[in-house]
N, C-alpha and C. Protein backbone atom coordinates (compact mmCIF):
# COMPACT_ATOMS: atom_id res chain seq x y z
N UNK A 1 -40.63 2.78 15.08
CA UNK A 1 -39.54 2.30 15.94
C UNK A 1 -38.55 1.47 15.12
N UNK A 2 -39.31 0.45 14.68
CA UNK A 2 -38.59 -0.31 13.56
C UNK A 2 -37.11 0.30 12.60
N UNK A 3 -38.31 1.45 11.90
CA UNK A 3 -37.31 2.46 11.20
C UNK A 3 -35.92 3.03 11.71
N UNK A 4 -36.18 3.35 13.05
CA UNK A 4 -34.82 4.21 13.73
C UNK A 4 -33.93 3.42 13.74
N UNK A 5 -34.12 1.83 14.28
CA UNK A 5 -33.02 0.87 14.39
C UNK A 5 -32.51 0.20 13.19
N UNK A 6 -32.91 0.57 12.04
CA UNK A 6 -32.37 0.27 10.47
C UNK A 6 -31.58 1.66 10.26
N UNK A 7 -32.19 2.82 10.73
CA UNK A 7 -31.13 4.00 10.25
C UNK A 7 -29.91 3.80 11.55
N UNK A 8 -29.96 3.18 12.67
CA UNK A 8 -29.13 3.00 13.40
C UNK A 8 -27.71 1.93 12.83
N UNK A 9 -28.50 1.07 12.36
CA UNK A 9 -27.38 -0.01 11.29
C UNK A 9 -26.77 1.07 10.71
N UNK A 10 -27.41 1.44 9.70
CA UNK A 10 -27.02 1.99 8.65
C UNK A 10 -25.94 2.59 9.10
N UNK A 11 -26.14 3.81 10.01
CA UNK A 11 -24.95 4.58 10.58
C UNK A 11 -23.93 3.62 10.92
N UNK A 12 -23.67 2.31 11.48
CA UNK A 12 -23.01 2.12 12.22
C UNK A 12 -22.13 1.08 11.21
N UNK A 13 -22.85 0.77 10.37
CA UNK A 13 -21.94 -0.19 9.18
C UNK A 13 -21.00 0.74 8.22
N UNK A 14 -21.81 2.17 8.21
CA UNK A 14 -21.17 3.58 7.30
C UNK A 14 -19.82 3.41 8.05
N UNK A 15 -19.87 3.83 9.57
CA UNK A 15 -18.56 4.20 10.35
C UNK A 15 -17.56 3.19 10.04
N UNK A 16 -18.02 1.72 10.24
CA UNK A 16 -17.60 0.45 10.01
C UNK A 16 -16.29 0.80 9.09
N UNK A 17 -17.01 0.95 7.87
CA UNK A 17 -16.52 0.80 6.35
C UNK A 17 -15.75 2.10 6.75
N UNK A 18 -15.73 3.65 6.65
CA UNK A 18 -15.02 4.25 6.99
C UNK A 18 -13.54 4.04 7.93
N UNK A 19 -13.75 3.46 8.78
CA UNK A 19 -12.69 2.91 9.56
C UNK A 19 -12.13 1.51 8.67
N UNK A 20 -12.46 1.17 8.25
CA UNK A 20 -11.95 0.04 7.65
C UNK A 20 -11.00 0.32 6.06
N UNK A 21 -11.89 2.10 5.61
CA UNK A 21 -10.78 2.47 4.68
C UNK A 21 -9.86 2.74 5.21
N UNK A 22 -9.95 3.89 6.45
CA UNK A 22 -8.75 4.23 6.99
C UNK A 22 -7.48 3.42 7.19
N UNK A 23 -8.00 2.21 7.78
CA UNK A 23 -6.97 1.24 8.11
C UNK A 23 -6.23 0.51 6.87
N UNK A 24 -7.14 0.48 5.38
CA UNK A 24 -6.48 0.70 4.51
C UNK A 24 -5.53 1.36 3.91
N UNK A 25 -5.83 2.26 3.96
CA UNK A 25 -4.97 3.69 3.86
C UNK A 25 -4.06 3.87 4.50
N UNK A 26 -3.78 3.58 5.63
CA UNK A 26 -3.05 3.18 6.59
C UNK A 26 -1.91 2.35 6.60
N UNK A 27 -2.31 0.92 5.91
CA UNK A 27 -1.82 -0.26 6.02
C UNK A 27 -1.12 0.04 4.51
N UNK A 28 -1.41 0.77 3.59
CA UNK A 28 -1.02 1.04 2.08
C UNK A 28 0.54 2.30 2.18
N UNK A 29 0.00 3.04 3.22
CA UNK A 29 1.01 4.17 3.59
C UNK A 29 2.25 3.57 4.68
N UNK A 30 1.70 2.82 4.71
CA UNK A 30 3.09 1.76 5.84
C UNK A 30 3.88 0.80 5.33
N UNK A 31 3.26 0.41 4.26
CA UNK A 31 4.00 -0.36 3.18
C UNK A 31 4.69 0.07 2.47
N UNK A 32 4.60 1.00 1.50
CA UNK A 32 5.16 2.82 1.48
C UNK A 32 6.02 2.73 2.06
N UNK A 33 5.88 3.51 3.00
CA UNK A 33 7.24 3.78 3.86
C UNK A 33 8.14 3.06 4.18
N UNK A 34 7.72 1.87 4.60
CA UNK A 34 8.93 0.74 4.67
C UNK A 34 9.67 0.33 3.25
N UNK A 35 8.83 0.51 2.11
CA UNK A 35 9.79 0.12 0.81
C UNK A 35 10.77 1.55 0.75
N UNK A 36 10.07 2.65 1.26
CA UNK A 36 11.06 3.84 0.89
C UNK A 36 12.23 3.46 1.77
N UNK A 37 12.02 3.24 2.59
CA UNK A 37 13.22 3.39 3.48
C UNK A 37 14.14 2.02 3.35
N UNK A 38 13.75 0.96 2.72
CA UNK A 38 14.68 -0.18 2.38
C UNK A 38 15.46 0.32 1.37
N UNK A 39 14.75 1.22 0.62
CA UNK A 39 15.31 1.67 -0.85
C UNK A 39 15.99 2.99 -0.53
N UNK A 40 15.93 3.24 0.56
CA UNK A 40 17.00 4.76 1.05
C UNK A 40 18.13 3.73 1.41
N UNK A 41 17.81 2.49 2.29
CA UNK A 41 19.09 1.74 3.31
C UNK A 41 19.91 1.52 1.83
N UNK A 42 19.54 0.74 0.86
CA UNK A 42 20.26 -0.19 -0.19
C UNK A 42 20.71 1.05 -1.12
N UNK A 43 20.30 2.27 -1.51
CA UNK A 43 20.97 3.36 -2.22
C UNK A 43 22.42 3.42 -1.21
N UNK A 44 21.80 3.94 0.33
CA UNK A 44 23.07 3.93 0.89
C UNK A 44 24.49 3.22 1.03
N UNK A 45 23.89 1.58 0.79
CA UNK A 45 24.98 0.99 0.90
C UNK A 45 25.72 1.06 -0.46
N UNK A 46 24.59 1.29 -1.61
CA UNK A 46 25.81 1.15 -2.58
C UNK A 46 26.99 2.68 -2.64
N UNK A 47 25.98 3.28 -2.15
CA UNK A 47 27.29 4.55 -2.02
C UNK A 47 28.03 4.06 -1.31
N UNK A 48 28.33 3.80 -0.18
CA UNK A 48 29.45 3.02 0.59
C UNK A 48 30.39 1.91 -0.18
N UNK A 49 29.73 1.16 -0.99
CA UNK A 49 30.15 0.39 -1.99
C UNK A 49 30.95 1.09 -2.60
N UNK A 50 30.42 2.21 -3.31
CA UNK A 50 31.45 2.62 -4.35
C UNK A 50 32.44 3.87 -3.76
N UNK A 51 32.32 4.10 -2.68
CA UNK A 51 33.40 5.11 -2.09
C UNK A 51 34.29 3.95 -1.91
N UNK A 52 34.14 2.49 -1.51
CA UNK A 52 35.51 1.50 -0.74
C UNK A 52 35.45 0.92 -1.70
């Protein structure tokens, strides 16, 4: 009995950590994207810059 509820942890700290990369991965790909897109806004303005 003992045994099942240690392989029960086990599973459930695995998922844990899995979800917890994700949200890494996640949180790494959102950071990402927001620098891309500051760095699309500020390319843009300097084109505007240098057309005026």
């Amino acid at each position: 009995m003992m045994r099942n509820t240690n392989l029960q942890i086990e599973i459930s700290t695995l998922t844990m950590l899995r979800y917890a990369a994700l949200a890494g991965f996640g949180f790494t790909l959102g950071i990402l994207g927001v620098a891309e897109v500051v760095w699309i806004l500020w390319a843009l303005v300097q084109a505007v810059k240098g057309l005026l």
